[in-house]
C-alpha atoms as a PDB file:
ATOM      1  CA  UNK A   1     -21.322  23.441  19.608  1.00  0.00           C
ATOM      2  CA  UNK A   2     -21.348  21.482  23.487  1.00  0.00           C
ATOM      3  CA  UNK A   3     -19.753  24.382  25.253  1.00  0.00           C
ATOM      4  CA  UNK A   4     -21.398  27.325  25.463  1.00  0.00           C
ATOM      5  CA  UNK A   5     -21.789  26.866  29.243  1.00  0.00           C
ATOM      6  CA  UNK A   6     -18.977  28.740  31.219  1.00  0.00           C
ATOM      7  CA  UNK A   7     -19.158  26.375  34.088  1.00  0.00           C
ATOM      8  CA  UNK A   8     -17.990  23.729  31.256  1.00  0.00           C
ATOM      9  CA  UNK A   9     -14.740  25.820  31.041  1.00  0.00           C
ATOM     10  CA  UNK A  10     -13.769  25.947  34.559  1.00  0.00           C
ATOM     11  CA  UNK A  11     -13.876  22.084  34.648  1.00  0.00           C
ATOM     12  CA  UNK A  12     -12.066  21.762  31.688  1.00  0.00           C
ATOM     13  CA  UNK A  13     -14.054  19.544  29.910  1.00  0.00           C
ATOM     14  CA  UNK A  14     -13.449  19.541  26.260  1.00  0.00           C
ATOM     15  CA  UNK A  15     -15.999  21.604  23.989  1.00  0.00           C
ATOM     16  CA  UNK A  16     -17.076  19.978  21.074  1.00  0.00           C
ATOM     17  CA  UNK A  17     -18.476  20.882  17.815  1.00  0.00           C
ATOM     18  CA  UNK A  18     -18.835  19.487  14.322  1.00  0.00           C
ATOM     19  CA  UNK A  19     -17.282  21.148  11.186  1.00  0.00           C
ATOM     20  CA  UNK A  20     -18.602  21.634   7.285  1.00  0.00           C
ATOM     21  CA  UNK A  21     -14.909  21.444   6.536  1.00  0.00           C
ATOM     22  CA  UNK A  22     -13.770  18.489   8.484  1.00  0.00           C
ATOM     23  CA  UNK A  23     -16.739  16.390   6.782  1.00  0.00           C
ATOM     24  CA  UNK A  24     -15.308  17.833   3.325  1.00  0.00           C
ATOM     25  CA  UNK A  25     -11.708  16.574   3.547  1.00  0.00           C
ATOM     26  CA  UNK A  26     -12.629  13.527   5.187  1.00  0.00           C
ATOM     27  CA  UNK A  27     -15.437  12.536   2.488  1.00  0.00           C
ATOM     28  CA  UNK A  28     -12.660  13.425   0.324  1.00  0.00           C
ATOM     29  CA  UNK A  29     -10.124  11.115   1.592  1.00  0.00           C
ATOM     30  CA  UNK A  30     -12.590   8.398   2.616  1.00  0.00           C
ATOM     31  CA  UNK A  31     -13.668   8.475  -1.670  1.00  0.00           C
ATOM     32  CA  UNK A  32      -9.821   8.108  -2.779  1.00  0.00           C
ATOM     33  CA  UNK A  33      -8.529   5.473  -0.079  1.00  0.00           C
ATOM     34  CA  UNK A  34     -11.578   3.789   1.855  1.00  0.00           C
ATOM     35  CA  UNK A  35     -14.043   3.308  -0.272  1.00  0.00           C
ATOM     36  CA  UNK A  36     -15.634   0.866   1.922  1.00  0.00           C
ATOM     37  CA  UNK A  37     -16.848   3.808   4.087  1.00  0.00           C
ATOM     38  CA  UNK A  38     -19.584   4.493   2.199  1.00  0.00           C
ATOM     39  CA  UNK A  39     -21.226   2.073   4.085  1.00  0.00           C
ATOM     40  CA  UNK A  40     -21.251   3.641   7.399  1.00  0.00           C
ATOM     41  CA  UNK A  41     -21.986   7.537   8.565  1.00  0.00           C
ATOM     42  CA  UNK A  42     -18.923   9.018  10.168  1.00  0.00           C
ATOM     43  CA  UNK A  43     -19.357  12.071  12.093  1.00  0.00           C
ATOM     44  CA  UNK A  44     -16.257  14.651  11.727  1.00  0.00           C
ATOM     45  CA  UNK A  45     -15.430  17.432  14.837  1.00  0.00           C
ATOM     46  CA  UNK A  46     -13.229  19.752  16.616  1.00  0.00           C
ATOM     47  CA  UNK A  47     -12.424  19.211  20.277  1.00  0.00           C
ATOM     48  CA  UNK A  48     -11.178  22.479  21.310  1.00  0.00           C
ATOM     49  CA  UNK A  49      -8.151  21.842  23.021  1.00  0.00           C
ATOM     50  CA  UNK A  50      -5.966  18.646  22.631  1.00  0.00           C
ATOM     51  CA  UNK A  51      -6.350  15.530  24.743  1.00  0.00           C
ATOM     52  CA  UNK A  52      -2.973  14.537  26.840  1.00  0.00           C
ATOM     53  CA  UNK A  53      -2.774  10.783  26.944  1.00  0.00           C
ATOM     54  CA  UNK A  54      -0.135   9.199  29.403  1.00  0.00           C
ATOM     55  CA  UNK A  55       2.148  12.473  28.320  1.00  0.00           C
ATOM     56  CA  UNK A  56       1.300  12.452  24.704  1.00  0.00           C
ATOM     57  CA  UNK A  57      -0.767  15.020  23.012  1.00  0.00           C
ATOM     58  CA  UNK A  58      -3.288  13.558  21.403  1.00  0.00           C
ATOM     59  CA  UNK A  59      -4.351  15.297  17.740  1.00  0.00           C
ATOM     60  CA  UNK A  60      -7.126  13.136  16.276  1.00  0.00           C
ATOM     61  CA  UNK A  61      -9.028  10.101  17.978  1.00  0.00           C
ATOM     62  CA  UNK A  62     -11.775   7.581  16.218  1.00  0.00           C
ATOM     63  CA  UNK A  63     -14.306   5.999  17.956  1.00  0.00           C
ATOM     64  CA  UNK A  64     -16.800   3.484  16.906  1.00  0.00           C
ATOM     65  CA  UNK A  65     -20.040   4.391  18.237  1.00  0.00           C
ATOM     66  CA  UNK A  66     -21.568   1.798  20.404  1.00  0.00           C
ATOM     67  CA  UNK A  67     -25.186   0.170  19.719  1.00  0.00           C
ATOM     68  CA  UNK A  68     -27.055   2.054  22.710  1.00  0.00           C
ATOM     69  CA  UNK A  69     -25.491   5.336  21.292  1.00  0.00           C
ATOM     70  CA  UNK A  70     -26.459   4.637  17.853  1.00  0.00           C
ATOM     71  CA  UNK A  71     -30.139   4.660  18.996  1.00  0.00           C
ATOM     72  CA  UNK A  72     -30.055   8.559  19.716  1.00  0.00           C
ATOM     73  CA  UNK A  73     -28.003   9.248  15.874  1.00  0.00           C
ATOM     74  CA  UNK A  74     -27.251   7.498  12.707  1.00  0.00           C
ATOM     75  CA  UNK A  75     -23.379   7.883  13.260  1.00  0.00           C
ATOM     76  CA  UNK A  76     -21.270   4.974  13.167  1.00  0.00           C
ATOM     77  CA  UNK A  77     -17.860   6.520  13.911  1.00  0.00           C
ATOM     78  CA  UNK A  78     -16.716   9.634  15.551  1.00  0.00           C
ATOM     79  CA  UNK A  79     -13.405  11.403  14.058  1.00  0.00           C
ATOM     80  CA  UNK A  80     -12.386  13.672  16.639  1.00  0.00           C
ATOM     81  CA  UNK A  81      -9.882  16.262  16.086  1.00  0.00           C
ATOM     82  CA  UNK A  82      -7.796  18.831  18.206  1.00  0.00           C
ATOM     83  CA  UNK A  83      -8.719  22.180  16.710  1.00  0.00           C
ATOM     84  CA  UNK A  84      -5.636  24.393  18.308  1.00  0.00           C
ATOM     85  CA  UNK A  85      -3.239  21.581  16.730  1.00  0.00           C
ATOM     86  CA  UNK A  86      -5.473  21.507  13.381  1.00  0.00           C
ATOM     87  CA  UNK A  87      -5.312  25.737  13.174  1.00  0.00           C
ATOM     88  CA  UNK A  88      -1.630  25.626  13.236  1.00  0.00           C
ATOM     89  CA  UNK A  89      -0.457  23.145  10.962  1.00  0.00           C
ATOM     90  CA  UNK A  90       0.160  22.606   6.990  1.00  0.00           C
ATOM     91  CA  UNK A  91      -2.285  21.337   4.788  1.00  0.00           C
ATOM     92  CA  UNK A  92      -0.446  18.098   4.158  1.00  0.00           C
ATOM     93  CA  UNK A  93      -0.500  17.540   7.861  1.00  0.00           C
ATOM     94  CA  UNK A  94      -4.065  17.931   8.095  1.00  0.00           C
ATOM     95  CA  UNK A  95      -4.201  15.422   5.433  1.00  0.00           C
ATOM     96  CA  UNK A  96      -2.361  12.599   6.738  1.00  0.00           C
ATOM     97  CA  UNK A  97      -3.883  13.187  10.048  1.00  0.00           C
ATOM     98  CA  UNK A  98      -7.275  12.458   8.802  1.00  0.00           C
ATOM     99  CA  UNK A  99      -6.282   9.762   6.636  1.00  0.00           C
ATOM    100  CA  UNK A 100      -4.582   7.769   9.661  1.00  0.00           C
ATOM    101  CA  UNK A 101      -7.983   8.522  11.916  1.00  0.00           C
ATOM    102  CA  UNK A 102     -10.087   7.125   8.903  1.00  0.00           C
ATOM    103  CA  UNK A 103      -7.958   4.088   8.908  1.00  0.00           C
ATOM    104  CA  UNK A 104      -9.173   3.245  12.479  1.00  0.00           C
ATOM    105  CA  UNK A 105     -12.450   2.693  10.788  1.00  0.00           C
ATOM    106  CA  UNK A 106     -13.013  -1.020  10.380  1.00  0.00           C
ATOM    107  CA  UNK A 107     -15.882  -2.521   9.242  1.00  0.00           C
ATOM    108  CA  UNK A 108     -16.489  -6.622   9.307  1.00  0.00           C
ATOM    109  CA  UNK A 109     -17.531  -8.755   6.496  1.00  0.00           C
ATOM    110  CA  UNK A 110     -18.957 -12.158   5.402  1.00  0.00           C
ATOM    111  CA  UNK A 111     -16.957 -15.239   4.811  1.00  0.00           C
ATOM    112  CA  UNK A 112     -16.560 -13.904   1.440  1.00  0.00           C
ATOM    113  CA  UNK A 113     -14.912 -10.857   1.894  1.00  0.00           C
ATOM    114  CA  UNK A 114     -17.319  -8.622  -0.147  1.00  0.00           C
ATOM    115  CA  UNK A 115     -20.771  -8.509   1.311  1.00  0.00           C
ATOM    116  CA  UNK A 116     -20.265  -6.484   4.565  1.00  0.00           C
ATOM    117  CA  UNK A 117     -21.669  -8.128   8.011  1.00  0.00           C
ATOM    118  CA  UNK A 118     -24.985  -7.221   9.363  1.00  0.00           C
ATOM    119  CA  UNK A 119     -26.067  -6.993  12.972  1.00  0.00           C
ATOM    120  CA  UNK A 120     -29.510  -8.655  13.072  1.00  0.00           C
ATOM    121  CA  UNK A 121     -30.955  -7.022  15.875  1.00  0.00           C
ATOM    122  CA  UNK A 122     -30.515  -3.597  14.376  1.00  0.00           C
ATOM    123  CA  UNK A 123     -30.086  -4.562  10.718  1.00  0.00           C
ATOM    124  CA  UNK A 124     -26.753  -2.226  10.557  1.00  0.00           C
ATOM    125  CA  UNK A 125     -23.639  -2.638   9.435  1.00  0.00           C
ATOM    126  CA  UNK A 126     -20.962  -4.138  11.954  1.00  0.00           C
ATOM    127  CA  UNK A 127     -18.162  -2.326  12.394  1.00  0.00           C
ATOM    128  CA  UNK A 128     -15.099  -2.071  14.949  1.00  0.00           C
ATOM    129  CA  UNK A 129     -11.950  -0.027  15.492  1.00  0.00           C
ATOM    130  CA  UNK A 130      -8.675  -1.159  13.353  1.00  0.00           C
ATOM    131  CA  UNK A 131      -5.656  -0.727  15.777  1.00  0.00           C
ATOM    132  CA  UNK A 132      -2.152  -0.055  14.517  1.00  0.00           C
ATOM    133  CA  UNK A 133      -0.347  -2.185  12.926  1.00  0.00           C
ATOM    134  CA  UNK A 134       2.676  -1.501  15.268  1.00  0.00           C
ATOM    135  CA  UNK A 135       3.693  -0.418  18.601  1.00  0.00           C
ATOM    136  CA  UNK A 136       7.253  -0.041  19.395  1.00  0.00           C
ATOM    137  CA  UNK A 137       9.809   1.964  21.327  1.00  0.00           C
ATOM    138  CA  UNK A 138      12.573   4.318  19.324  1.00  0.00           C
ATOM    139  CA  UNK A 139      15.431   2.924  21.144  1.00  0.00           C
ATOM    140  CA  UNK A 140      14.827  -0.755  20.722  1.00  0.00           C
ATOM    141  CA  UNK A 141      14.716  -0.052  16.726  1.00  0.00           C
ATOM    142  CA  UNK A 142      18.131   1.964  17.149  1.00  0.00           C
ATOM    143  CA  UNK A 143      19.306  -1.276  18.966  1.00  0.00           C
ATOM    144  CA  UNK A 144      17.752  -4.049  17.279  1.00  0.00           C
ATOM    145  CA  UNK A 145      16.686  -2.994  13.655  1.00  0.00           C
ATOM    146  CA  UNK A 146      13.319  -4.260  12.178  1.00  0.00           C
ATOM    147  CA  UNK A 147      13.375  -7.327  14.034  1.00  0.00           C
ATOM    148  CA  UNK A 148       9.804  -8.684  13.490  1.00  0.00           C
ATOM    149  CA  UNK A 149       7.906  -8.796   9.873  1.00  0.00           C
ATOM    150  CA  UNK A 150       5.099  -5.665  10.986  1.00  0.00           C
ATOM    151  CA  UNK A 151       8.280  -3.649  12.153  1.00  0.00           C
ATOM    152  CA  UNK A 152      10.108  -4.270   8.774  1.00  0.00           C
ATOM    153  CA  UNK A 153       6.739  -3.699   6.458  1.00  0.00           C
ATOM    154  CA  UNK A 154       5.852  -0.350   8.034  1.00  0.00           C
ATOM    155  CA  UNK A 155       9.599   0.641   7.124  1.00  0.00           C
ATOM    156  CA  UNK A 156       9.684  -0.816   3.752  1.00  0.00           C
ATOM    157  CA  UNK A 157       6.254   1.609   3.092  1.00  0.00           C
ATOM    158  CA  UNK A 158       8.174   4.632   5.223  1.00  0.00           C
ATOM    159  CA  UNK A 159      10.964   3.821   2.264  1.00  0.00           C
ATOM    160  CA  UNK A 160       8.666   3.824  -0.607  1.00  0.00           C
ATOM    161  CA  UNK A 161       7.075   6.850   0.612  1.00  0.00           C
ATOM    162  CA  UNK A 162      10.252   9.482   0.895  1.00  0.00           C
ATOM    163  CA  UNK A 163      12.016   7.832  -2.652  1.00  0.00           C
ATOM    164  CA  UNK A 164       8.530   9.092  -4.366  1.00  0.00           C
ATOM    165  CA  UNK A 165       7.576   5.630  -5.514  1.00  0.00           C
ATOM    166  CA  UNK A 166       4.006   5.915  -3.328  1.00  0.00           C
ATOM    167  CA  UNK A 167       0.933   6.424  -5.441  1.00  0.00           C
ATOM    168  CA  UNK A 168       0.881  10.043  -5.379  1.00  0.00           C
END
């Protein structure tokens, strides 16, 4: 735990601290969906209190870890999550919140699209941040409908997912 100092409280800085049980569920859900991960060493924690991003609260973040970082731990990714959102929602929540934070977690291959790409200066895997596959506003959908092919394949999976006809 990075907060035991009081002086970090009256600053509100964030307190972090890694959790058994975070690592659990997202080995878990890395194993079913993202197999791929295996690769790369993720490091799962709480950040006390929720981030507020441009007026949005923020309940899980990824981050790749950068080279010079990498030097002090073997962690390729950071999944950071809010712990007062975490503590007060359903199971299923907590579930599809990690899975969308492991999805950030990209890793780049060879030519052929099965051997993964290695950084020669530090013989690791390479890896980057996957960004969403959309970005769009509520009221232009209400006024213009799926308009563009991302728009109308996240819906057609939104579909397929509340008719039951997902995997699960």
């Amino acid at each position: 735990t990075i907060c035991k100092d009081s002086r970090l409280r009256r600053n509100k800085l964030p307190c972090y601290k890694t959790d058994q049980a975070l690592k659990q569920l997202g080995d878990k859900i890395a194993q079913k969906y993202y197999p791929n991960l295996k690769l790369v060493k993720i490091c799962y924690m709480f950040r006390d209190e929720a981030a507020v991003t441009q007026g949005r609260v923020v309940a899980g973040q990824t981050s790749r870890v950068d080279d010079r970082n990498r030097t002090l731990h073997d962690y390729d990714f950071i999944v950071e999550i809010a712990q007062d959102i975490w503590d007060d929602c359903s199971d299923k929540f907590k579930e599809a919140l990690m899975d969308h934070e492991l999805a950030h977690c990209g890793i780049h291959y060879e030519a052929d699209g099965i051997a993964p790409r290695m950084d020669e200066k530090t013989n690791r895997v390479k890896t980057y941040v996957v960004h969403h596959e959309i970005e769009e506003f509520s009221p232009i959908l209400e006024r213009h409908g799926a308009y563009h092919k991302e728009l109308r394949t996240f819906l057609t999976a939104f579909a397929k997912s509340k008719t039951g006809k997902s995997d699960e």
